[in-house]
Protein backbone atom coordinates (compact mmCIF):
# COMPACT_ATOMS: atom_id res chain seq x y z
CA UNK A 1 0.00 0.00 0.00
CA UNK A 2 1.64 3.34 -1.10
CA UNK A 3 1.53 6.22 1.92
CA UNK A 4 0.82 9.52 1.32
CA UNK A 5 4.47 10.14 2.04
CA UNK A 6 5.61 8.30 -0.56
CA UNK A 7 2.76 9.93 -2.93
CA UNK A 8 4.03 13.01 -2.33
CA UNK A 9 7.72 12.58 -2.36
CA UNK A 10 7.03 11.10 -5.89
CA UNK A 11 5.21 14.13 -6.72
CA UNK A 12 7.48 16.56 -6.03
CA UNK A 13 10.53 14.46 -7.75
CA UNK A 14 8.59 14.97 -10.72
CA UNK A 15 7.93 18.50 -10.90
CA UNK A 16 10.68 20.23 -12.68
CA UNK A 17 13.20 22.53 -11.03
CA UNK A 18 16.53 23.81 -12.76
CA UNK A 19 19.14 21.87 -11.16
CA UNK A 20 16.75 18.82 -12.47
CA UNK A 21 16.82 20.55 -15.74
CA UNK A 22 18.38 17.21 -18.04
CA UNK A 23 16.51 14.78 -15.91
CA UNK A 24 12.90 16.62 -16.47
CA UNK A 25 13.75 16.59 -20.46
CA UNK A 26 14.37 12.75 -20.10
CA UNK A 27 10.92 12.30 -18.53
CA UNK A 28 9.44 14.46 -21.32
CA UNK A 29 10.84 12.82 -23.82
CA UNK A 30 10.23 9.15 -21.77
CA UNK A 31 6.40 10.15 -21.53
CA UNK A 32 6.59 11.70 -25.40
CA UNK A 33 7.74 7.67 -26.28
CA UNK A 34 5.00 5.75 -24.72
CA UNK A 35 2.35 7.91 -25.84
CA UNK A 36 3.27 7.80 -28.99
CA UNK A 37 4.16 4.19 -29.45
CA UNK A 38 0.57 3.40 -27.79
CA UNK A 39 -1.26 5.90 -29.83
CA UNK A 40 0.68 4.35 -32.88
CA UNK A 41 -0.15 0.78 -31.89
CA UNK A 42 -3.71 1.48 -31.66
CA UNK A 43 -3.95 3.94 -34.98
CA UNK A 44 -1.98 0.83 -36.86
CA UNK A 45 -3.96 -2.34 -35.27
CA UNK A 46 -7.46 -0.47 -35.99
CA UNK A 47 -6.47 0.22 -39.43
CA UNK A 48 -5.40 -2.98 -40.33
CA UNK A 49 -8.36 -4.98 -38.87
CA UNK A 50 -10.52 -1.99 -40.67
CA UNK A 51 -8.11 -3.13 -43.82
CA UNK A 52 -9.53 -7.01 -42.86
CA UNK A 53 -12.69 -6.61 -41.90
CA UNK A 54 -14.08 -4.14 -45.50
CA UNK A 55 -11.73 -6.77 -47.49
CA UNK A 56 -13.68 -9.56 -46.35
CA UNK A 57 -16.72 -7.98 -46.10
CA UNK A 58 -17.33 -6.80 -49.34
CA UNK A 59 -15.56 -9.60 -50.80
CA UNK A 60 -18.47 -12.01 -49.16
CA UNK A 61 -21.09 -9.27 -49.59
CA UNK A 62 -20.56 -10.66 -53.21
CA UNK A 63 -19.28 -13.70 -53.51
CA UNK A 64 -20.77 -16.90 -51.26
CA UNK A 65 -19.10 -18.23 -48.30
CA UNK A 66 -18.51 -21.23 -50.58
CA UNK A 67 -19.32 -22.47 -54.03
CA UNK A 68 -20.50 -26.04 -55.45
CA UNK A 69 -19.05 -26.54 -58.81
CA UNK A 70 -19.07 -29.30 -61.42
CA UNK A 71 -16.24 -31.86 -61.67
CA UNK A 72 -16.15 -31.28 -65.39
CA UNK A 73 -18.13 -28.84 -67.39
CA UNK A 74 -20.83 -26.79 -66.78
CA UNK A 75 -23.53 -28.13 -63.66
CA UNK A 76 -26.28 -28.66 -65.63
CA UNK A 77 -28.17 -31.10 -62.33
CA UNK A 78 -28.03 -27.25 -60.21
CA UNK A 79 -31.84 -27.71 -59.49
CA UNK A 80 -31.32 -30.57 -57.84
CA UNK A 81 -28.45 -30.42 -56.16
CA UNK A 82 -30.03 -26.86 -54.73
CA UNK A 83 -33.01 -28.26 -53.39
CA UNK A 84 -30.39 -30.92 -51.53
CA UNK A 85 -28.56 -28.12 -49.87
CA UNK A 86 -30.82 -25.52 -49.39
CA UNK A 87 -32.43 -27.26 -46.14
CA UNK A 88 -29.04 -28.07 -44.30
CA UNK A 89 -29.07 -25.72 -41.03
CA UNK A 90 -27.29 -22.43 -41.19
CA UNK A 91 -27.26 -21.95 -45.09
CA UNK A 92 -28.85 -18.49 -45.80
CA UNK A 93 -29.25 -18.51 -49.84
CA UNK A 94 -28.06 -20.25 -52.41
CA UNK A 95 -27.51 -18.48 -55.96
CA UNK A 96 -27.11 -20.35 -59.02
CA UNK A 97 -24.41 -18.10 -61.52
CA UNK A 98 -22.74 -18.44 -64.73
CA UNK A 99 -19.28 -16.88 -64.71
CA UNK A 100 -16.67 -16.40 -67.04
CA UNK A 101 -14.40 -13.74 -68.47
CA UNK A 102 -15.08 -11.29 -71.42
CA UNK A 103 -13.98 -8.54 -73.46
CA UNK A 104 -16.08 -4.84 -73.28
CA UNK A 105 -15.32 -2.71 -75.70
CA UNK A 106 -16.82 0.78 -76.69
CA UNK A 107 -16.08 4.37 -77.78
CA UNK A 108 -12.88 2.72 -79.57
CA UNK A 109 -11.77 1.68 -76.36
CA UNK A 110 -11.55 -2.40 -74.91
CA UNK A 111 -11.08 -3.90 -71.44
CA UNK A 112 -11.22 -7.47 -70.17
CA UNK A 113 -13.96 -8.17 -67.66
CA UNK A 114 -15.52 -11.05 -65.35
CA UNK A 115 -19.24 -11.62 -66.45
CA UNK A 116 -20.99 -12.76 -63.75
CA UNK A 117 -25.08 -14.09 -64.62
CA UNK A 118 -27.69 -14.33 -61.44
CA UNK A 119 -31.09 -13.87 -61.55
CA UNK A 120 -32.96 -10.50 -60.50
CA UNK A 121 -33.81 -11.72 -57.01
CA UNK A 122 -30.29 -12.55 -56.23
CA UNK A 123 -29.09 -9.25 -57.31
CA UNK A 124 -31.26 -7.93 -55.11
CA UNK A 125 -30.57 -9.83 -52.14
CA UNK A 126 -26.94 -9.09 -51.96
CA UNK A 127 -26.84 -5.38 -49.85
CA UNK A 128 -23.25 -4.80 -50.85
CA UNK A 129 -24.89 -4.55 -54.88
CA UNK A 130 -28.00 -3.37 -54.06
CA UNK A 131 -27.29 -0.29 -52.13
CA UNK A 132 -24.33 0.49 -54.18
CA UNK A 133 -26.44 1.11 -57.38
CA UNK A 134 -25.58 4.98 -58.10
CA UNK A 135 -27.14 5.43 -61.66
CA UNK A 136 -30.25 3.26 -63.15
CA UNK A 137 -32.37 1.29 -61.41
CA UNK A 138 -32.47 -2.67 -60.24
CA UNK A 139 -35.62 -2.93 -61.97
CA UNK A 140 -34.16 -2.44 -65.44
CA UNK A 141 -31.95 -5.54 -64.95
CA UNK A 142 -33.29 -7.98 -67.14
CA UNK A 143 -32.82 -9.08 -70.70
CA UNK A 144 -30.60 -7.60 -72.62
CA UNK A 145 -28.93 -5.74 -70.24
CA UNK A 146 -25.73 -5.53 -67.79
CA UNK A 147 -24.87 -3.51 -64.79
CA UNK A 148 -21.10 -2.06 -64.97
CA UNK A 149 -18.91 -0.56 -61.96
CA UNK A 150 -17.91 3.38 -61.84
CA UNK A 151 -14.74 2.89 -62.47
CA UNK A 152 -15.45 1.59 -65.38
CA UNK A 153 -18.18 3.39 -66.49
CA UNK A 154 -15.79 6.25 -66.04
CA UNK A 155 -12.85 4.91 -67.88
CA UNK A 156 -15.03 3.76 -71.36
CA UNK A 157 -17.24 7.15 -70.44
CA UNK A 158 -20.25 5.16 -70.29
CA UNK A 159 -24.04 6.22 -69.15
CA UNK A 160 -26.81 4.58 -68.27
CA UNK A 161 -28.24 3.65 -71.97
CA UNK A 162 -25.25 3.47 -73.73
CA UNK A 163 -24.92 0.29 -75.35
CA UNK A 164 -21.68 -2.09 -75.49
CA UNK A 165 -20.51 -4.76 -77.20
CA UNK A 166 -19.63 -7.89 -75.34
CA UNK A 167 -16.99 -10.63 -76.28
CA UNK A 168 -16.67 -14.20 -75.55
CA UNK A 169 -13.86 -16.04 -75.35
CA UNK A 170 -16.04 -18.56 -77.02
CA UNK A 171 -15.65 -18.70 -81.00
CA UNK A 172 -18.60 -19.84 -83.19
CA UNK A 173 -18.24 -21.34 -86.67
CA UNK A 174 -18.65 -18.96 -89.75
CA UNK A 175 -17.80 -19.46 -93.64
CA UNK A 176 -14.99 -17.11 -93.01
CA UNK A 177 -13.90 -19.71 -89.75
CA UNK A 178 -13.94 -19.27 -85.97
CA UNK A 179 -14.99 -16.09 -84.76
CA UNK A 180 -15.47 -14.79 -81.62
CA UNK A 181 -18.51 -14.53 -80.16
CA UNK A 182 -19.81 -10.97 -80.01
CA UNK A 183 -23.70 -9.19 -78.79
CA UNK A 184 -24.90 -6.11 -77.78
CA UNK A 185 -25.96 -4.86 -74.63
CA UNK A 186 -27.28 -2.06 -72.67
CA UNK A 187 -26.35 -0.62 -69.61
CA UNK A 188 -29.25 -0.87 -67.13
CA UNK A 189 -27.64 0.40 -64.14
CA UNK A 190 -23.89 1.35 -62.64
CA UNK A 191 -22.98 0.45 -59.37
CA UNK A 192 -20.39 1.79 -56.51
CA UNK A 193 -19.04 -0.89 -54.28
CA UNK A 194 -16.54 0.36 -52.59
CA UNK A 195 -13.82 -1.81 -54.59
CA UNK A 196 -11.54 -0.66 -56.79
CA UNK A 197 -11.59 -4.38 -58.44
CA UNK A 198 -15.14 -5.04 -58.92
CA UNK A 199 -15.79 -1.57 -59.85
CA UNK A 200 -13.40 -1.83 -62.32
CA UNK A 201 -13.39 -5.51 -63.78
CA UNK A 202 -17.19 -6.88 -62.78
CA UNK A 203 -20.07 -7.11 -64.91
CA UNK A 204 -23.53 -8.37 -63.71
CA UNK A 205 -25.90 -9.47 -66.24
CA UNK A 206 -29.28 -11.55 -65.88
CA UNK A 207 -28.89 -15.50 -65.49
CA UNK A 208 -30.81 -16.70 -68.64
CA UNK A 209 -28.74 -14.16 -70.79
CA UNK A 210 -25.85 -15.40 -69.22
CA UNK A 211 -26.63 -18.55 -70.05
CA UNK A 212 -27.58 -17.59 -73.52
CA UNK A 213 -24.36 -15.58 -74.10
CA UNK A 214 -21.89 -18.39 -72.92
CA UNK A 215 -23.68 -21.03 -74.48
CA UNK A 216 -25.13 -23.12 -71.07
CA UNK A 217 -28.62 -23.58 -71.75
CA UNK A 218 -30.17 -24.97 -68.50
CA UNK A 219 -26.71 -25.12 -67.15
CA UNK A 220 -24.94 -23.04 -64.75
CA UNK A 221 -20.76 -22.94 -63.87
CA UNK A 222 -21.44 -22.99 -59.68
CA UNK A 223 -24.50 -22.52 -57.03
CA UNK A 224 -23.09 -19.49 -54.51
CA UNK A 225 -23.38 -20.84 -50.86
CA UNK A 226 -23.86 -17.83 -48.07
CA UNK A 227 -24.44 -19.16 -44.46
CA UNK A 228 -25.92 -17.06 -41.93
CA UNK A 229 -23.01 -17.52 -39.26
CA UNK A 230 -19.46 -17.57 -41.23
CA UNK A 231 -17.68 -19.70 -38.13
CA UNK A 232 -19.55 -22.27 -38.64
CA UNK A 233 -17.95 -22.79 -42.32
CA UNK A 234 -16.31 -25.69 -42.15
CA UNK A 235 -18.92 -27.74 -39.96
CA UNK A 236 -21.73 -26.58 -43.28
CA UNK A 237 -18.98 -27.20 -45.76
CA UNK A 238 -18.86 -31.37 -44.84
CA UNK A 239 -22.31 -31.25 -44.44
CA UNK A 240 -22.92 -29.83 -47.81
CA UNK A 241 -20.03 -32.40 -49.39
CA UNK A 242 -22.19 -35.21 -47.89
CA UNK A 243 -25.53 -33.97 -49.52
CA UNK A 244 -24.25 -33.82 -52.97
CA UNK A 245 -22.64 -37.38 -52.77
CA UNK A 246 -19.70 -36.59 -54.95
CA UNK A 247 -21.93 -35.27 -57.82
CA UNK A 248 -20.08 -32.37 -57.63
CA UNK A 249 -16.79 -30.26 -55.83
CA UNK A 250 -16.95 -27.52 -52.89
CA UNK A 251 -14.18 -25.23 -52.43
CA UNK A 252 -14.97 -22.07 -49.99
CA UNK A 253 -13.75 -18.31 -49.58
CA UNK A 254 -10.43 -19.72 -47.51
CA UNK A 255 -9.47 -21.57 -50.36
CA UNK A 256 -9.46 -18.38 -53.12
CA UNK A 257 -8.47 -15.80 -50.95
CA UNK A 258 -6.13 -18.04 -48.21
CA UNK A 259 -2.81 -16.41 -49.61
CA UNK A 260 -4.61 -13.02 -49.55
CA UNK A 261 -5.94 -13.66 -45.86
CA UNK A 262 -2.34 -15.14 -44.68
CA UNK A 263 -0.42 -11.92 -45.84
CA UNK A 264 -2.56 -9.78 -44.21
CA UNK A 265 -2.45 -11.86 -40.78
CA UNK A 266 1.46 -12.00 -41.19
CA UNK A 267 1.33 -8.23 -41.87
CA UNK A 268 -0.83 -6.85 -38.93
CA UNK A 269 1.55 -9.50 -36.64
CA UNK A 270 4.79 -7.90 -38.09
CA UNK A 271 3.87 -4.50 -37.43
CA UNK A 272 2.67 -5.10 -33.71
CA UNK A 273 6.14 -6.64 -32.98
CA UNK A 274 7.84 -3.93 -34.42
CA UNK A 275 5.63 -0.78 -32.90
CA UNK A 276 5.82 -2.63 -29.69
CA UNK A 277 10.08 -1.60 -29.81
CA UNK A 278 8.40 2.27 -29.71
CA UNK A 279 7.47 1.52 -26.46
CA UNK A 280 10.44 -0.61 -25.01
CA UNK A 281 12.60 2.24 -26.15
CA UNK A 282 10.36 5.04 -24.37
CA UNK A 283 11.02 2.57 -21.18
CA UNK A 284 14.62 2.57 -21.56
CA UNK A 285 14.56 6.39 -21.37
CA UNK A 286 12.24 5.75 -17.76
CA UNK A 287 15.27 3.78 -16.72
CA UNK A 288 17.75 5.97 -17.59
CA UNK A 289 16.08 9.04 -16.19
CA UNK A 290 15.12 7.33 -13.02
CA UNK A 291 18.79 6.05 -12.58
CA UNK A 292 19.60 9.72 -13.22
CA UNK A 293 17.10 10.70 -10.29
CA UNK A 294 18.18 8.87 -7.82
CA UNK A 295 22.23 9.47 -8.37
CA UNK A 296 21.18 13.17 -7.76
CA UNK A 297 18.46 12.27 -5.02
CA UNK A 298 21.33 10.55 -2.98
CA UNK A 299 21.37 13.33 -0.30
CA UNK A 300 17.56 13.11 -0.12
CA UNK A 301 17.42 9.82 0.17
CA UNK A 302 20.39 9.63 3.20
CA UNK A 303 18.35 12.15 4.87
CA UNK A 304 14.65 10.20 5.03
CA UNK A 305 16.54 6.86 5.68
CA UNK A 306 18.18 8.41 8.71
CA UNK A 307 14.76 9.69 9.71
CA UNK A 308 12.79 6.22 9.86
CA UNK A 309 12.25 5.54 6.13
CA UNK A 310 12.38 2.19 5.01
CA UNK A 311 13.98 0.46 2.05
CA UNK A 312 10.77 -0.48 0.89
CA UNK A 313 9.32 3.43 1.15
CA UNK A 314 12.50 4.53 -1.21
CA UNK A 315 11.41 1.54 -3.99
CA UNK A 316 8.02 2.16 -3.60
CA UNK A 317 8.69 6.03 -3.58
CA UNK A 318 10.56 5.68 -7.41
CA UNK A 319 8.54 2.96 -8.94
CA UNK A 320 5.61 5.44 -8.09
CA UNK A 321 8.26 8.17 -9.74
CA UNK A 322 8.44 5.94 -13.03
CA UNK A 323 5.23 4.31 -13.23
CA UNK A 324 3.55 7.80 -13.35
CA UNK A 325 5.12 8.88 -16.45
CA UNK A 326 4.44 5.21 -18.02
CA UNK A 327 1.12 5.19 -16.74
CA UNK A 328 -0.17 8.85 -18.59
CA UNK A 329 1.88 8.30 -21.22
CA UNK A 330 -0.45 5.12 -22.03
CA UNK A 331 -3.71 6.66 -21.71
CA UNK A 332 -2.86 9.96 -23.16
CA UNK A 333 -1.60 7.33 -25.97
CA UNK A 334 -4.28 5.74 -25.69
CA UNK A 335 -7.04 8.14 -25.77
CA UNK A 336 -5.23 9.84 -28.81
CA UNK A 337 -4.92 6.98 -30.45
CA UNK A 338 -8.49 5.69 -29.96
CA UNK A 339 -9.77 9.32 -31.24
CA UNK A 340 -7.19 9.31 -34.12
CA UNK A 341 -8.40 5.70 -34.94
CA UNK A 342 -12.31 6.56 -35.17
CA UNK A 343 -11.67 9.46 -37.32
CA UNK A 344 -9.01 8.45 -39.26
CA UNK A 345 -11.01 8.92 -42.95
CA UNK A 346 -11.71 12.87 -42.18
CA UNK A 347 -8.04 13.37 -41.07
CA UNK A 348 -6.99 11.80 -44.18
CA UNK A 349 -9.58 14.37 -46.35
CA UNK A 350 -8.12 17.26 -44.44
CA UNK A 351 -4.25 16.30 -45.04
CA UNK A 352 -4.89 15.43 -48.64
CA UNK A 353 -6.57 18.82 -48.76
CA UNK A 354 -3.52 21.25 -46.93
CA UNK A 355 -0.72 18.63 -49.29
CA UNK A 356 -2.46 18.86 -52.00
CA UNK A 357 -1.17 15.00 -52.56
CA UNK A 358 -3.20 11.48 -52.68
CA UNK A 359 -2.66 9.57 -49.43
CA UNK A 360 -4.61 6.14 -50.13
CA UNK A 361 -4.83 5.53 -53.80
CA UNK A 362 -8.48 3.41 -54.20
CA UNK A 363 -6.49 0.88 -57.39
CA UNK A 364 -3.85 0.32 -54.90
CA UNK A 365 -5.33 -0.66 -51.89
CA UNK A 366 -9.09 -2.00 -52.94
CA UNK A 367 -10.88 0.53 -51.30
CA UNK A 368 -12.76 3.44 -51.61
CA UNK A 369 -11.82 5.14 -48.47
CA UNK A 370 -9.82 4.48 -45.19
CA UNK A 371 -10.96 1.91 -43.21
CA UNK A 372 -10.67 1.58 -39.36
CA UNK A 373 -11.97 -0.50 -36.23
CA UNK A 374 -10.79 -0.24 -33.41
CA UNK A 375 -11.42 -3.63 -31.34
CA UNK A 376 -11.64 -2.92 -27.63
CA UNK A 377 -10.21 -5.77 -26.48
CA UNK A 378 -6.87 -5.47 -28.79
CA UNK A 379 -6.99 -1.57 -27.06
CA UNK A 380 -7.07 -3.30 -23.04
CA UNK A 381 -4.15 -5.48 -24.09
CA UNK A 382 -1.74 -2.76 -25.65
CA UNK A 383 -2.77 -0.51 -22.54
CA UNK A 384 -1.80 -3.80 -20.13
CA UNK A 385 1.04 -3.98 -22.22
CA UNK A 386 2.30 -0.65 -21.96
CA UNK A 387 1.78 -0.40 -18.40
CA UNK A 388 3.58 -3.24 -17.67
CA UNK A 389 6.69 -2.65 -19.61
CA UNK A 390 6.62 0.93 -17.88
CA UNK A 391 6.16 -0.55 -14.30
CA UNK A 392 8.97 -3.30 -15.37
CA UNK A 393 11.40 -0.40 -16.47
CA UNK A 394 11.10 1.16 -13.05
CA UNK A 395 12.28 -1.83 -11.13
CA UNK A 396 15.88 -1.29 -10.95
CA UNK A 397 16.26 2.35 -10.53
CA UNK A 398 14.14 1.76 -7.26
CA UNK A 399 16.19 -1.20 -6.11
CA UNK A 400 19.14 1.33 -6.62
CA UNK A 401 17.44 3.97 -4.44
CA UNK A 402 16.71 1.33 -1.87
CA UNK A 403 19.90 -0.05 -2.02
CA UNK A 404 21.74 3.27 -1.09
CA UNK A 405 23.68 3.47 1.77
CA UNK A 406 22.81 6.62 3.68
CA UNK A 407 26.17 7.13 5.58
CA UNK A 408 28.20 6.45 2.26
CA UNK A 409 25.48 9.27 0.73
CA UNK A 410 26.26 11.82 3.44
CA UNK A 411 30.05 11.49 3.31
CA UNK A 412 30.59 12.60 0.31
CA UNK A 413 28.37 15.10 0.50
């Protein structure tokens, strides 16, 4: 239990006076390091489970948790092997879709694309395409026509209307020999979905056209699985394996997107480890200043052990010393980084603004705009972190102090 002697003897050894001039500027400078490398820690570990969490998310807001697919060729049994699945517990929606790549080309101007075929109620029932529909409407999505990303849209300078003309890889036999398969369509509607690459490589057209265009009549090349809890993926995934009795394959979103998902992991780890040195340096300078305080406390220190103070009141007196400038350095850190953290995409509009300069390029790093969330628990265990490191770092200086012997102090006094 800390006395309010030893409070306020710790108190007054950190106020600044002249003769304590270099030790006060070490203290600064010690409490300057933990905040920041706690404020740092948080900013960085919020962005890059923000990074994670809008990756993912709008990744599965389009594409299903996992996809059945035929062994060879197009899955022409889909009815069936939907009405199997569709029952097993856990499985939101399944989506039949024909996929496959193609060429766009307009205004003199070409650009390969993924064509991607689902019905109007499935477009409808994915949020991530349904609220990001910024020109046109859903209910023009049928027949003849597509739905194209802004990006896109902007580099063909396409409207809503405009017709383009689609290419298969597919060729079809003509008297003048294979050609490529070519048709026209029209732009029903352009959608905004937050990624750079399905903005800008992505286009949705109605099932049956699809099927039409890429030559799968009553055939489709997967059935889109979304569950309604994603962590129970693997338990569904056997489940589904054992309903369509080896009629078909089942690969899910680890499986397409596992190196994607490993870097990132590997990533956010890396740069914890290394932040963490921020503040294991800062507590280094709490040594060295508090080694510094008590060399020139050594008079001080004679004096109240020759009055009745203990050992133990000197090393509680200058872990109190050091832990104080750990302990306000972390939650000025961390209250600045927490506020940095949930504001982080206005900062960046103001700094772009007074530079003049593009901070986070949307074709570089997927995404529309900054992303950030800050997880609470992550926050308790850098604070934990920080305070023990500090508290640690304050452990010898105070065995010094309480190690002193007073009548060697006063002698050379």
């Amino acid at each position: 239990m800390i006395s309010p002697f030893e409070r306020m003897v710790a108190w007054r050894y950190l106020r600044s006076k002249k003769a304590e001039g270099f030790v006060s500027v070490i203290t600064a400078f010690s409490f300057a390091g933990i905040m920041l490398g706690v404020a740092t820690l948080i900013i960085v570990m919020s962005v890059m489970n923000g990074f994670r969490a809008e990756l993912f998310g709008r990744i599965l807001g389009l594409n299903g948790h996992m996809n059945v697919y035929s062994l060879q060729g197009p899955l022409y049994d889909f009815d069936y092997l939907k009405s199997r699945v569709i029952y097993i517990d856990g499985i939101e929606m399944v989506s039949p879709m024909v996929e496959s790549q193609g060429l766009v080309s307009k205004n003199g101007g070409a650009q390969g694309v993924l064509v991607r075929g689902m019905s109007w109620e499935d477009f409808m029932n994915r949020e991530t395409l349904r609220d990001g529909i910024v020109a046109g409407t859903a209910d023009d999505f049928s027949g003849n026509s597509v739905a194209i990303g802004t990006v896109l849209a902007e580099k063909m300078r396409l409207h809503v209307g405009d017709d383009i003309v689609l290419t298969s890889p597919q060729v079809k036999s003509t008297p003048f020999g294979s050609m490529p398969r070519q048709r026209k369509y029209k732009i029903a509607l352009i959608f905004d979905v937050g990624m750079y690459e399905y903005n800008s490589g992505f286009v949705f057209m109605p099932l049956e056209t699809a099927q039409t265009f890429f030559q799968m009549p009553g055939a489709v090349t997967a059935l889109e699985i979304f569950l309604k809890d994603p962590e129970q993926l693997q338990r569904i995934r056997s489940m589904v394996a054992r309903e369509i009795e080896g009629r078909a394959g089942v690969y899910d979103w680890r499986d397409t997107n596992e190196s994607f998902y490993n870097a990132l992991q590997v990533e956010r780890n890396v740069m914890f480890l290394i932040l963490t040195m921020i503040i294991i340096v800062a507590a280094f300078n709490i040594i060295s200043s508090m080694i510094m305080l008590v060399k020139d406390k050594g008079h001080d220190i004679a004096i109240m052990r020759t009055i009745g103070a203990s050992r133990g009141n000197m090393m509680r007196i200058f872990m109190l010393t050091g832990a104080s400038i750990g302990v306000a350095g972390t939650f000025v850190g961390a209250m600045l980084g927490i506020t940095f953290a949930l504001n982080i995409e206005t900062i960046r509009q103001v700094l772009e603004g007074l530079t003049g300069t593009e901070l986070f390029a949307a074709e570089i790093y997927f995404l529309s705009q900054l992303p950030a969330e800050v997880e609470w628990h992550e926050v308790i265990a850098v604070v934990i972190m920080a305070l023990t490191i500090s508290i640690l770092a304050t452990l010898y200086p105070a065995w010094r102090a309480a190690r002193l012997d007073p009548v060697e102090a006063l002698r050379y006094e």
